[in-house]
C-alpha atoms as a PDB file:
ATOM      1  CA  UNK A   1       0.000   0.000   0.000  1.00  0.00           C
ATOM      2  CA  UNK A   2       2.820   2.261   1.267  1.00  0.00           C
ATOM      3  CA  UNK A   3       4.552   1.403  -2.172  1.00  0.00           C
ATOM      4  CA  UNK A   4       1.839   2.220  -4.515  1.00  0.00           C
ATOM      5  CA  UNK A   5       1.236   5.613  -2.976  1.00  0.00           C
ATOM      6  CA  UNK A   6       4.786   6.569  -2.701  1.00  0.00           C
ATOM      7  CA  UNK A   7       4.279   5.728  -6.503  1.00  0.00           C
ATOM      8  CA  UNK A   8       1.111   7.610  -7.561  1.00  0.00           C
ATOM      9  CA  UNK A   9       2.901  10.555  -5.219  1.00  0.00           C
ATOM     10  CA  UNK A  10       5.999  10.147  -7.688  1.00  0.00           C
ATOM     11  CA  UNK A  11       4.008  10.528 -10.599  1.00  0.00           C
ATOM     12  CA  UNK A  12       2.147  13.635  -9.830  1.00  0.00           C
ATOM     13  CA  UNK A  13       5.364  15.326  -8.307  1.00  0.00           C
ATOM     14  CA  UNK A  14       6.856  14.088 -12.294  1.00  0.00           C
ATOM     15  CA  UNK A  15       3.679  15.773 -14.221  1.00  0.00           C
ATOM     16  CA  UNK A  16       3.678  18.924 -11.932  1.00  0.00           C
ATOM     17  CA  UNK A  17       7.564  19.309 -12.701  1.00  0.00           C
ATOM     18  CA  UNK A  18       6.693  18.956 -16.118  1.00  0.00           C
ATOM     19  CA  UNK A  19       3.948  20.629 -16.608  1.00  0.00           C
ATOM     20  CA  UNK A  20       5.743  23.825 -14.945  1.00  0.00           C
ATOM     21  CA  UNK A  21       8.603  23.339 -17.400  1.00  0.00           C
ATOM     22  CA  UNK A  22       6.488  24.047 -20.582  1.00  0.00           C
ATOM     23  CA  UNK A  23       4.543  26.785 -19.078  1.00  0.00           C
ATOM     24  CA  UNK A  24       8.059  28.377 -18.728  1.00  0.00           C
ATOM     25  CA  UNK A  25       9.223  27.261 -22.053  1.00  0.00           C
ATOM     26  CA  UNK A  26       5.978  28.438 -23.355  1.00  0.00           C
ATOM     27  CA  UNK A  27       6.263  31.790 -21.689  1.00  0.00           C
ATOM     28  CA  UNK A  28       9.985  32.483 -23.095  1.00  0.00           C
ATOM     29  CA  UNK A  29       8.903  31.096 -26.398  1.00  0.00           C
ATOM     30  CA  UNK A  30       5.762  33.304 -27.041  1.00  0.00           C
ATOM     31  CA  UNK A  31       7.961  36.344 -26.402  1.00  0.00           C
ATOM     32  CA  UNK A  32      10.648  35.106 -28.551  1.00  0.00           C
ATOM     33  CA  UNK A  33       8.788  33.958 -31.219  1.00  0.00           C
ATOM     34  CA  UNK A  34       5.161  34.518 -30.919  1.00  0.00           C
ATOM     35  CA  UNK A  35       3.821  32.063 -34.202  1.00  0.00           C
ATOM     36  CA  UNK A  36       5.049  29.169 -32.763  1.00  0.00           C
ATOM     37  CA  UNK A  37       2.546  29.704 -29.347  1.00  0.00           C
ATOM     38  CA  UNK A  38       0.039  27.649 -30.963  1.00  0.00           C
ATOM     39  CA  UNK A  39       1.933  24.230 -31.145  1.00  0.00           C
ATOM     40  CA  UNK A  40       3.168  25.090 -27.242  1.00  0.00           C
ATOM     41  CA  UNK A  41      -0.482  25.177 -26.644  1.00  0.00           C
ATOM     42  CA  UNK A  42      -1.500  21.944 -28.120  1.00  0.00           C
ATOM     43  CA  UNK A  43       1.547  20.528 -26.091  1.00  0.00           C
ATOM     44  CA  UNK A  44       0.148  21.720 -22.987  1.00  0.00           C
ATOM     45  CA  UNK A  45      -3.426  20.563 -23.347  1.00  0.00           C
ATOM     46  CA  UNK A  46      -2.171  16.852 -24.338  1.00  0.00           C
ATOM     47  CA  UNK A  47      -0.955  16.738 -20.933  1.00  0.00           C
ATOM     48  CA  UNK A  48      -4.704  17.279 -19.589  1.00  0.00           C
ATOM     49  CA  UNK A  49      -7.387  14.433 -19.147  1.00  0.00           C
ATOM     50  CA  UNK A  50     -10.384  14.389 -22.130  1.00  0.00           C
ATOM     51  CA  UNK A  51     -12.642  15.700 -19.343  1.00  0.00           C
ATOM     52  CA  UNK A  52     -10.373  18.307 -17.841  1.00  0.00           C
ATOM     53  CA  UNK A  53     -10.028  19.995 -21.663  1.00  0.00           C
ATOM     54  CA  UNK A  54     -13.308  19.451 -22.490  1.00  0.00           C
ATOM     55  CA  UNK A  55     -14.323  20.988 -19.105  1.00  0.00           C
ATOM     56  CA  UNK A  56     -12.118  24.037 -20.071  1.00  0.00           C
ATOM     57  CA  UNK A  57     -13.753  24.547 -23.544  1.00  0.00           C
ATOM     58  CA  UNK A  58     -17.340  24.387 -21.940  1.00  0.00           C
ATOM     59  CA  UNK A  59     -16.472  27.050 -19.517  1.00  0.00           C
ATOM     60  CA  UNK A  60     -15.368  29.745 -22.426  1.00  0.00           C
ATOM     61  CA  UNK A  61     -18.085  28.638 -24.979  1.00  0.00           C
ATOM     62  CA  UNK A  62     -20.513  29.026 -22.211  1.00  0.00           C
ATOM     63  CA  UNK A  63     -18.899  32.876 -21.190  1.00  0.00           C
ATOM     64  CA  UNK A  64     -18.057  33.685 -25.309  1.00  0.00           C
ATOM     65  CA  UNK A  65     -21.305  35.634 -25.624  1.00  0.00           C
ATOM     66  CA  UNK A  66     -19.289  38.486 -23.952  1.00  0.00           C
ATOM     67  CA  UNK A  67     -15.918  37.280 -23.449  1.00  0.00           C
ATOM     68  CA  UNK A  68     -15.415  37.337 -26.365  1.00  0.00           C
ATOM     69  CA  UNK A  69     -15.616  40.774 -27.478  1.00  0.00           C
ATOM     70  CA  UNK A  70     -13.285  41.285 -24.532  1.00  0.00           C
ATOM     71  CA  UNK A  71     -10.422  38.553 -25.536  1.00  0.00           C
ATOM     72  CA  UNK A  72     -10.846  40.012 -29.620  1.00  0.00           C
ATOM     73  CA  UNK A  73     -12.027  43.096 -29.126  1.00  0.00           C
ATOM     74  CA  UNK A  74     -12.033  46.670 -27.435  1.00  0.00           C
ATOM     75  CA  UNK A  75     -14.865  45.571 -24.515  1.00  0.00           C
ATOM     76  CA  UNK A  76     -12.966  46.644 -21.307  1.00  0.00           C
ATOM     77  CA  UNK A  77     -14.831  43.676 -19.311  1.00  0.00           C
ATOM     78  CA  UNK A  78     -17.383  41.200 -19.033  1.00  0.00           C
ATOM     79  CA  UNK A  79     -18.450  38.968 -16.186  1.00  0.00           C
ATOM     80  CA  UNK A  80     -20.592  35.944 -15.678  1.00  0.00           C
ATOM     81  CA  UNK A  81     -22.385  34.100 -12.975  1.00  0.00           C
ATOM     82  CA  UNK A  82     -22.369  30.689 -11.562  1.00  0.00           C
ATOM     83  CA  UNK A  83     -25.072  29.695  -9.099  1.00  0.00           C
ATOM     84  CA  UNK A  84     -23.541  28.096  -5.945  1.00  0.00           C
ATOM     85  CA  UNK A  85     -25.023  24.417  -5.763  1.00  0.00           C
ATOM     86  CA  UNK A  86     -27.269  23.997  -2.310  1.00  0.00           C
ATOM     87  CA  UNK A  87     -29.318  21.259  -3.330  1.00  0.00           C
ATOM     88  CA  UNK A  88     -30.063  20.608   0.674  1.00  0.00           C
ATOM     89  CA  UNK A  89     -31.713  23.938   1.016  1.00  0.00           C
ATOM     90  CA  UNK A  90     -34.208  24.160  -1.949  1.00  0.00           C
ATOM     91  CA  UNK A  91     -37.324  26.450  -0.940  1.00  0.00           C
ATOM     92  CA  UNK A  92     -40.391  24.317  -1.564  1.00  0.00           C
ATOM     93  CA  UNK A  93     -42.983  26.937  -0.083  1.00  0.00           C
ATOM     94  CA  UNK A  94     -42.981  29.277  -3.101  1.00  0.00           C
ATOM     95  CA  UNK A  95     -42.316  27.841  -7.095  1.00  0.00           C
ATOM     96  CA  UNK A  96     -41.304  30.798  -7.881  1.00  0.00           C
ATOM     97  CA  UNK A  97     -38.467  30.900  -5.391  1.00  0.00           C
ATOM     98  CA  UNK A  98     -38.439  26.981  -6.166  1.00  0.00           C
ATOM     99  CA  UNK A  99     -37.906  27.330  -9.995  1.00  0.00           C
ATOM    100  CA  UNK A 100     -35.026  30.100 -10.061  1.00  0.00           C
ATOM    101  CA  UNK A 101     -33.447  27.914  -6.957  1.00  0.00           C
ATOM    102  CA  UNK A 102     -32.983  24.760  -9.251  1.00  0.00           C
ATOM    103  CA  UNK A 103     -30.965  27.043 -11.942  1.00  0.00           C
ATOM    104  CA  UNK A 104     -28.156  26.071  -9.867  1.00  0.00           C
ATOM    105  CA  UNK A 105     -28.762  23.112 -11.700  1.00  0.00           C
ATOM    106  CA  UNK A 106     -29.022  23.793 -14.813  1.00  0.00           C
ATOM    107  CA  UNK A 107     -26.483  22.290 -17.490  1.00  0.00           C
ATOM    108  CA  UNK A 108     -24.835  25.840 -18.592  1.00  0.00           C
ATOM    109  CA  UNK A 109     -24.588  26.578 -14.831  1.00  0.00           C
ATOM    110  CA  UNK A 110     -23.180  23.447 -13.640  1.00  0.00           C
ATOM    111  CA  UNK A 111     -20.581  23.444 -17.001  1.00  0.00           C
ATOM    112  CA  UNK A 112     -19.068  26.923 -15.775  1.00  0.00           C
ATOM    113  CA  UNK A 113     -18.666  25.671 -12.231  1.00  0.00           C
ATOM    114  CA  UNK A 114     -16.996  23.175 -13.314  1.00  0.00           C
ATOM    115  CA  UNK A 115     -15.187  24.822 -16.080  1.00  0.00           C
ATOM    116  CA  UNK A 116     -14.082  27.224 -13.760  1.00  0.00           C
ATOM    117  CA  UNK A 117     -13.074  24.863 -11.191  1.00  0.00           C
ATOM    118  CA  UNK A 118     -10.985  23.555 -13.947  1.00  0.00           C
ATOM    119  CA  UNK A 119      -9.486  26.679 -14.895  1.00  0.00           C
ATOM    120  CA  UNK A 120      -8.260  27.264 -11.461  1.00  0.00           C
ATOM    121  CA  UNK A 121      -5.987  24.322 -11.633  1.00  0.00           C
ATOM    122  CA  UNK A 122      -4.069  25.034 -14.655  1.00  0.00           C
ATOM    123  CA  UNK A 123      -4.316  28.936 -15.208  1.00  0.00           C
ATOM    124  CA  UNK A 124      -0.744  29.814 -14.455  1.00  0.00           C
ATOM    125  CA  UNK A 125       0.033  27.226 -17.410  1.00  0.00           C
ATOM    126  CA  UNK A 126      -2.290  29.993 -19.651  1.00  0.00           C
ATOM    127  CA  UNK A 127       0.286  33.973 -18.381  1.00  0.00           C
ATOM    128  CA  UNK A 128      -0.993  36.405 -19.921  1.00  0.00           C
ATOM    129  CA  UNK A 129       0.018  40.455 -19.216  1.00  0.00           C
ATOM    130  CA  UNK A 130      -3.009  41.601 -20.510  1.00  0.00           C
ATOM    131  CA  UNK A 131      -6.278  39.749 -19.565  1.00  0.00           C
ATOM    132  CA  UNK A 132      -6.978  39.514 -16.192  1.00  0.00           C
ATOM    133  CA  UNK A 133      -9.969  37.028 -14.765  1.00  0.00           C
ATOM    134  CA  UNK A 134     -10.879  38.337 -11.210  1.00  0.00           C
ATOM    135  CA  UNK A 135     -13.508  35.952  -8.868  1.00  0.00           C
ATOM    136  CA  UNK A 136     -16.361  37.675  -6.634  1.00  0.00           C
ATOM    137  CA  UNK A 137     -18.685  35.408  -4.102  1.00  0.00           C
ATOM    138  CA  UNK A 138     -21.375  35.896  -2.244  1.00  0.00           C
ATOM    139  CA  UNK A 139     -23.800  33.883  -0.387  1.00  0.00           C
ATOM    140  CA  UNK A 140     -25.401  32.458  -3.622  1.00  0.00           C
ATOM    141  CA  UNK A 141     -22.962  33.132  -6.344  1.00  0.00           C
ATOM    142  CA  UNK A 142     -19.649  33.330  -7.997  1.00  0.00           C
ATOM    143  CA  UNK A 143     -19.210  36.289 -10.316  1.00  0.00           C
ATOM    144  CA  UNK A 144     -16.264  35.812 -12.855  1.00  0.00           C
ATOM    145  CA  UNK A 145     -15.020  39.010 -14.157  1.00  0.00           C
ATOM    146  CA  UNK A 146     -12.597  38.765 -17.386  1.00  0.00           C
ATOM    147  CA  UNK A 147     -10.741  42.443 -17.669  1.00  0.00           C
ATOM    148  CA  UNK A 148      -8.832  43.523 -21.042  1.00  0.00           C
ATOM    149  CA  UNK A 149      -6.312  45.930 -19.040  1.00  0.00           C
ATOM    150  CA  UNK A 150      -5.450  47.793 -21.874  1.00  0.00           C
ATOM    151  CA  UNK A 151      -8.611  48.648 -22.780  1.00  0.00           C
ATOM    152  CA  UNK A 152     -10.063  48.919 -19.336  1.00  0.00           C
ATOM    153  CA  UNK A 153      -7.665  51.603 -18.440  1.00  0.00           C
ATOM    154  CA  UNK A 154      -8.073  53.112 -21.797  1.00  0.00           C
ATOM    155  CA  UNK A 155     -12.169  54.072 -21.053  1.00  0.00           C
ATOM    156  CA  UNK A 156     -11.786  54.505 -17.560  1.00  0.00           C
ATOM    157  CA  UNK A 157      -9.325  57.536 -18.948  1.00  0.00           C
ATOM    158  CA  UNK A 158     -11.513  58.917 -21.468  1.00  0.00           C
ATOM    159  CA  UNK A 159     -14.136  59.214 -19.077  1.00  0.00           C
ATOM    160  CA  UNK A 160     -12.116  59.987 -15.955  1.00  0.00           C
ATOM    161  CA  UNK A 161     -14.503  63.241 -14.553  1.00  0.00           C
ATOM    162  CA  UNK A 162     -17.675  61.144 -14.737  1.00  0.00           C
ATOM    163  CA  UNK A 163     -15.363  57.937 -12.594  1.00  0.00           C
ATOM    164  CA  UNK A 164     -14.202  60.837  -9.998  1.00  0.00           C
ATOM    165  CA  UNK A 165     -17.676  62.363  -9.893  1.00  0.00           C
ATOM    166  CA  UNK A 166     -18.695  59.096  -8.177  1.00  0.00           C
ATOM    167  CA  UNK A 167     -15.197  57.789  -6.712  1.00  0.00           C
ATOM    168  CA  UNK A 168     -13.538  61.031  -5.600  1.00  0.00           C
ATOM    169  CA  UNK A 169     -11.372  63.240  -7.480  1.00  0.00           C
ATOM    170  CA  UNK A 170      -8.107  61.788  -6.631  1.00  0.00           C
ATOM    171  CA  UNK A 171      -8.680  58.281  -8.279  1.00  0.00           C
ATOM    172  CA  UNK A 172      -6.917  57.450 -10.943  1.00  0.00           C
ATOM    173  CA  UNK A 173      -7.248  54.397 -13.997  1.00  0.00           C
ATOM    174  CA  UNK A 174      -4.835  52.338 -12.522  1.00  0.00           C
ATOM    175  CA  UNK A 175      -6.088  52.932  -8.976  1.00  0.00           C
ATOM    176  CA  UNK A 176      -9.449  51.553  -9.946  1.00  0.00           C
ATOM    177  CA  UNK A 177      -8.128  48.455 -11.411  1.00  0.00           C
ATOM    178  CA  UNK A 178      -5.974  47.881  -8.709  1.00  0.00           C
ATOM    179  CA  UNK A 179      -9.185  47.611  -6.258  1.00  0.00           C
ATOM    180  CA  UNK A 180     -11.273  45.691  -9.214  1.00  0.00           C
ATOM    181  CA  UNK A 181      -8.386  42.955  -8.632  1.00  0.00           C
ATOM    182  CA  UNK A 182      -8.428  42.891  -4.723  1.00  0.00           C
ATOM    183  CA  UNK A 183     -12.219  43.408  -4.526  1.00  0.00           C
ATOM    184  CA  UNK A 184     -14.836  40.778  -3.466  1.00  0.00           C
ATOM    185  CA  UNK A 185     -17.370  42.552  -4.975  1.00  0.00           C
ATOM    186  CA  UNK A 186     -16.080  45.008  -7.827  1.00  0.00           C
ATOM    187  CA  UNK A 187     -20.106  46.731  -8.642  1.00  0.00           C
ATOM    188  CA  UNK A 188     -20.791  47.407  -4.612  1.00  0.00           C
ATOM    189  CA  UNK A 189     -17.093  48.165  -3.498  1.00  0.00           C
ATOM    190  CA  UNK A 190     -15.423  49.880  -6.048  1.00  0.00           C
ATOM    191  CA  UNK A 191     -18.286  50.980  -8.865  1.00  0.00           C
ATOM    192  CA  UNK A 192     -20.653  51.911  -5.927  1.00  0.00           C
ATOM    193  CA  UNK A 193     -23.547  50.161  -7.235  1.00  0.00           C
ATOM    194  CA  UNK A 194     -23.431  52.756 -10.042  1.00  0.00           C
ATOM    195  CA  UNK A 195     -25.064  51.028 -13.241  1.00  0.00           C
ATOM    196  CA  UNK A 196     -23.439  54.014 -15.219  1.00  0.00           C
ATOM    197  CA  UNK A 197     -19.869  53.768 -14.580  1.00  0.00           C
ATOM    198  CA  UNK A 198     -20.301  49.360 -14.778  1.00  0.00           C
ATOM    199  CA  UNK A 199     -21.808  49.749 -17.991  1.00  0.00           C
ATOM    200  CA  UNK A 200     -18.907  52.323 -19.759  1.00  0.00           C
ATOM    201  CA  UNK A 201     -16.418  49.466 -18.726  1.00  0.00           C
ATOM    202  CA  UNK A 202     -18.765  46.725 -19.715  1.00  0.00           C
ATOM    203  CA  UNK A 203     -18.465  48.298 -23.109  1.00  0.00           C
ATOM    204  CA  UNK A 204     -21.956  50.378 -23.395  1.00  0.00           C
ATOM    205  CA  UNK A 205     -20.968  53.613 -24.680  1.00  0.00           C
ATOM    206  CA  UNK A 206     -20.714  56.490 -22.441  1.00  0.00           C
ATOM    207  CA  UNK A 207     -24.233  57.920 -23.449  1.00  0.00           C
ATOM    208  CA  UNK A 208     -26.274  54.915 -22.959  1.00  0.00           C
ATOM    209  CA  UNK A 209     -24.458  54.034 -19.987  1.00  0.00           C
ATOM    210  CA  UNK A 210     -25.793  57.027 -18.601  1.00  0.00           C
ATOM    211  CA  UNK A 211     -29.332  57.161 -19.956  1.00  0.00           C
ATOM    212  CA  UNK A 212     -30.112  53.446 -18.344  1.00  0.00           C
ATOM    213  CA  UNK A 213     -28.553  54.808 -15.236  1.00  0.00           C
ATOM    214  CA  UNK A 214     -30.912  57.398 -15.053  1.00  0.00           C
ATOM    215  CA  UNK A 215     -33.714  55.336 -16.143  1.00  0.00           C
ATOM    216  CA  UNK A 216     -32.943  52.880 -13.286  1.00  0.00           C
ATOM    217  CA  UNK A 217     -32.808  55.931 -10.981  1.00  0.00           C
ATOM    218  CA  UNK A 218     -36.273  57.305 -11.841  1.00  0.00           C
ATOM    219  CA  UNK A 219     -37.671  54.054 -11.712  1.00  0.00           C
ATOM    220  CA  UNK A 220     -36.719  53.673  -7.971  1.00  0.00           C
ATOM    221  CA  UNK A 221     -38.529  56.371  -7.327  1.00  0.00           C
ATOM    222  CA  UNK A 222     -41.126  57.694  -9.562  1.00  0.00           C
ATOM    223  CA  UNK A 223     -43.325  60.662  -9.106  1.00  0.00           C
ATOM    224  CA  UNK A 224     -45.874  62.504 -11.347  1.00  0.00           C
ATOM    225  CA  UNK A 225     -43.284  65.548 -11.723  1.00  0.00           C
ATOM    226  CA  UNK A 226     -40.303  62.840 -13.086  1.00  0.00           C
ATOM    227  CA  UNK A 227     -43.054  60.302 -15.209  1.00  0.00           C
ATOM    228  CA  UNK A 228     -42.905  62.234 -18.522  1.00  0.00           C
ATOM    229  CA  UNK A 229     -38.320  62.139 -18.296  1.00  0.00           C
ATOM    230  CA  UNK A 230     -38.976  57.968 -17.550  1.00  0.00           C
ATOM    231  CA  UNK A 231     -41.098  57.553 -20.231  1.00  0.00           C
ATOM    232  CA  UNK A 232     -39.480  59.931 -22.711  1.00  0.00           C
ATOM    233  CA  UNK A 233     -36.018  57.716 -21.432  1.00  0.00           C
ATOM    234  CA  UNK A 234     -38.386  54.444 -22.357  1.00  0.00           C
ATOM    235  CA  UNK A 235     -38.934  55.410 -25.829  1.00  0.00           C
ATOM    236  CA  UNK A 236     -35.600  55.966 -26.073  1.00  0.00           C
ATOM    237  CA  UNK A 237     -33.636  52.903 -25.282  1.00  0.00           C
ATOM    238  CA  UNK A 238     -33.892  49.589 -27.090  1.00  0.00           C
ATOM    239  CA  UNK A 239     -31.792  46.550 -27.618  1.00  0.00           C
ATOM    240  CA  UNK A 240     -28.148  47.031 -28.996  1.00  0.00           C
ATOM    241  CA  UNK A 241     -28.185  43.779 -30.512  1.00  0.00           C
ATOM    242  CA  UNK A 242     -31.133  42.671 -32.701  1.00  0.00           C
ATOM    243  CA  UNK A 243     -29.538  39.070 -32.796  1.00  0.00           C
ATOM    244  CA  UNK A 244     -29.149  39.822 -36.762  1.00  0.00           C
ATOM    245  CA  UNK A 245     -25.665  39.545 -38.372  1.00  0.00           C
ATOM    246  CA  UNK A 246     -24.972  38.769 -41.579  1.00  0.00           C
ATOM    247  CA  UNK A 247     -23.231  35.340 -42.757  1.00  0.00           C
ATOM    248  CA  UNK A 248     -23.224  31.754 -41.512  1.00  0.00           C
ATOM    249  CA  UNK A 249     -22.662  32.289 -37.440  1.00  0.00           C
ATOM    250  CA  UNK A 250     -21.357  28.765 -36.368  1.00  0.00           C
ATOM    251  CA  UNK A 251     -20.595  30.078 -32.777  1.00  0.00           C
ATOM    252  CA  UNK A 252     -24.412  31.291 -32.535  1.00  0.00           C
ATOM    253  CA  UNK A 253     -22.261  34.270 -31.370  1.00  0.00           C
ATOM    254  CA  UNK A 254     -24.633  37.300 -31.048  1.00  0.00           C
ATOM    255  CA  UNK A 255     -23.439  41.514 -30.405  1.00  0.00           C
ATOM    256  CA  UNK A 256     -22.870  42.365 -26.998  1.00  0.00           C
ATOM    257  CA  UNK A 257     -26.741  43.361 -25.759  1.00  0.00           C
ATOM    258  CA  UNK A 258     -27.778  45.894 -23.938  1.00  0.00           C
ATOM    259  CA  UNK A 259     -29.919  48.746 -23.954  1.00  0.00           C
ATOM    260  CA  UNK A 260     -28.649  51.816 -26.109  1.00  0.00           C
ATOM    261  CA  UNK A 261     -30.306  54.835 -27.698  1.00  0.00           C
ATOM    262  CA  UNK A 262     -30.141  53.520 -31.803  1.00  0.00           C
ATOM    263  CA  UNK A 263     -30.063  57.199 -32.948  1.00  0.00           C
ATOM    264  CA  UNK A 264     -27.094  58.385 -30.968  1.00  0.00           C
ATOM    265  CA  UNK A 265     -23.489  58.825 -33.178  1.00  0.00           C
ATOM    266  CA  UNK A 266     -21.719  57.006 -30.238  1.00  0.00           C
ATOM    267  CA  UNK A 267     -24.211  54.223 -30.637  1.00  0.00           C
ATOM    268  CA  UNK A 268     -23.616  54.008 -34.739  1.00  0.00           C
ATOM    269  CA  UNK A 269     -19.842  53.277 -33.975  1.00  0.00           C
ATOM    270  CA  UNK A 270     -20.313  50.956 -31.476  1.00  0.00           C
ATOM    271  CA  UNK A 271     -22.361  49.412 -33.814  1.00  0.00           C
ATOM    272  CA  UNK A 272     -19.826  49.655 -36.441  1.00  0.00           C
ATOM    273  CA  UNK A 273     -16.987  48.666 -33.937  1.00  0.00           C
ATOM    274  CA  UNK A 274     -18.797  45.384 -32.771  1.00  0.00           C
ATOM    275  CA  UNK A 275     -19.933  44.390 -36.296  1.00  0.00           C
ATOM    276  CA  UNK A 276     -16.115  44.071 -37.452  1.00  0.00           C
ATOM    277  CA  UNK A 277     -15.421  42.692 -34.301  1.00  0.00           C
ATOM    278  CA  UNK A 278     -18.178  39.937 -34.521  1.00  0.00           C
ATOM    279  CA  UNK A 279     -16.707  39.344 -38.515  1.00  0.00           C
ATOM    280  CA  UNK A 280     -13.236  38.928 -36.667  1.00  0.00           C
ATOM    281  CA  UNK A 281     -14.225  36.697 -34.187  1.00  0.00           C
ATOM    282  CA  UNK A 282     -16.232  34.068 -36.468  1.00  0.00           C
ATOM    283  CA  UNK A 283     -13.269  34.008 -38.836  1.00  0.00           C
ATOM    284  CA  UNK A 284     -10.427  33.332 -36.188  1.00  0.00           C
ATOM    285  CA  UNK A 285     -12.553  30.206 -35.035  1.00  0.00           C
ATOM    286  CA  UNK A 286     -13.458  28.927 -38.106  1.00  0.00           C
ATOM    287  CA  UNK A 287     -12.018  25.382 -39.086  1.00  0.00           C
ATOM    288  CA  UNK A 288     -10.438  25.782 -35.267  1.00  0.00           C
ATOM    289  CA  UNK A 289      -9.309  23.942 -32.326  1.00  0.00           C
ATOM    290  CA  UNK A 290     -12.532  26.811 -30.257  1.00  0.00           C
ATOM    291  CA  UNK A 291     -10.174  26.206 -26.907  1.00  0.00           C
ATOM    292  CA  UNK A 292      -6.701  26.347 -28.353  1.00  0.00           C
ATOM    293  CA  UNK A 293      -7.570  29.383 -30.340  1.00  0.00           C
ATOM    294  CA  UNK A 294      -9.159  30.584 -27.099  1.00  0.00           C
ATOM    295  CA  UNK A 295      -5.652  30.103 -25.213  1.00  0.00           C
ATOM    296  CA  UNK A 296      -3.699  31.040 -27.460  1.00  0.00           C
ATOM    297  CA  UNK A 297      -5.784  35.011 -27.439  1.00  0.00           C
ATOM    298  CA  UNK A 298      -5.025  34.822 -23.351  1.00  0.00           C
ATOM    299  CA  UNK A 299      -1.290  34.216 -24.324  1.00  0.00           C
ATOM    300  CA  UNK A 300      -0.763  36.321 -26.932  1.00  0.00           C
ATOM    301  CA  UNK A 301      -0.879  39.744 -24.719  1.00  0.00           C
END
């Protein structure tokens, strides 16, 4: 007994060693040389069970909706949930508490817990400088936050007097990040539950950002003197995304949605911006390993 678990012991101690030696020779290579990344990639996931890689590719197809506009694109961030599993304290006294209780259950959920469960164990294979995935809990869920750094810092500049209006006036781009990455809870902590500034780094637009924030504000509390600025705010804002793009879309990959005012310039270049983006995206993953070309985009930056 004492013999076969020295053994199994040796073994993993053997494919830890290893698997830390091409992450590093991955690492120097990619700066070197970055076109041979790919086959240092495919090296690195043939040292991974069937279910571990197929557990990782689950995990980003599930989060691509939005990821990957962030991975491909100029989205500063996007974040996902995963229901915490409690299967011993399902409320049976109300269905409607009953039925969103058992989403926790549900296959997408239960393939991004374990996805990211997966991804924990072999990120550090996967450096990258540039994209940054950050993990918030509470009580009944995990958030997972994926940050583009360069772009995150990039809006947060642009639109530095409305961040300070809300944070204080000595904050700064990197300041903010730096407390998005220590944070358990980036929108209450360091966005102060304000729907305006989370939406300009979720990629938005400035203008809409603001509009729905002041939209959500009137609806909180509505009077007859503020009815006719929430209605008028109403008519305004539709969806960003009207799940229309042109050409075969293997990935079922829609636009980022959210609400936007259609007739605002801003909202024509987003528009623009995300359409290329979208054409960009389908045509990297076409014919594709979808997880090694995945990787590879973490890597690469």
């Amino acid at each position: 007994m004492h013999v076969r678990n020295a053994a199994r012991d040796n073994r993993t101690v053997i494919k830890s060693i290893f698997l830390t030696l091409i992450c590093i020779s991955l690492t120097v290579i990619c700066i070197l040389n970055p076109t041979h990344s790919s086959q240092h990639i495919t090296q690195i996931l043939h040292t991974l069970t069937q279910e571990e890689r197929s557990s990782l590719e689950w995990f980003f197809r599930c989060f691509a909706q939005d990821s990957s506009y962030v991975l491909f694109g100029t989205k500063p961030m996007a974040f996902c949930h995963i229901r915490k599993i409690d299967a011993c304290n399902l409320p049976v006294s109300n269905v409607y508490n009953f039925m969103d209780s058992i989403s926790q259950f549900h296959l997408c959920n239960l393939l991004k817990k374990d996805g990211w469960e997966t991804w924990g164990k072999y990120q550090h294979l996967f450096p990258s400088s540039n994209y940054i995935f950050v993990e918030n809990n509470d009580p009944k869920s995990t958030t997972i936050f994926l940050i583009n750094k360069r772009e995150f810092l990039k809006k947060i500049t642009e639109n530095i007097a409305i961040f300070r209006d809300t944070l204080g006036t000595q904050v700064t781009p990197q300041k903010i990040l730096t407390e998005c990455l220590q944070s358990n809870n980036i929108i209450k902590e360091v966005l102060k539950n304000n729907d305006a500034l989370l939406g300009i780094l979720l990629g938005f637009g400035t203008h809409n950002a603001q509009l729905f924030w002041r939209m959500q504000q009137l609806e909180e509390a509505r009077t007859p003197e503020t009815e006719e600025e929430y209605k008028n705010l109403q008519s305004r804002l539709a969806a960003f995304s009207d799940h229309h793009t042109s050409g075969f879309n293997f990935l079922l990959l829609p636009l980022p949605g959210f609400s936007a005012d259609l007739e605002c310039l801003e909202t024509k270049q987003l528009k623009s911006a995300y359409t290329r983006q979208h054409k960009n995206i389908i045509q990297k993953y076409r014919n594709q390993d979808f997880l090694e070309v995945t990787l590879e985009q973490i890597v690469r930056d």
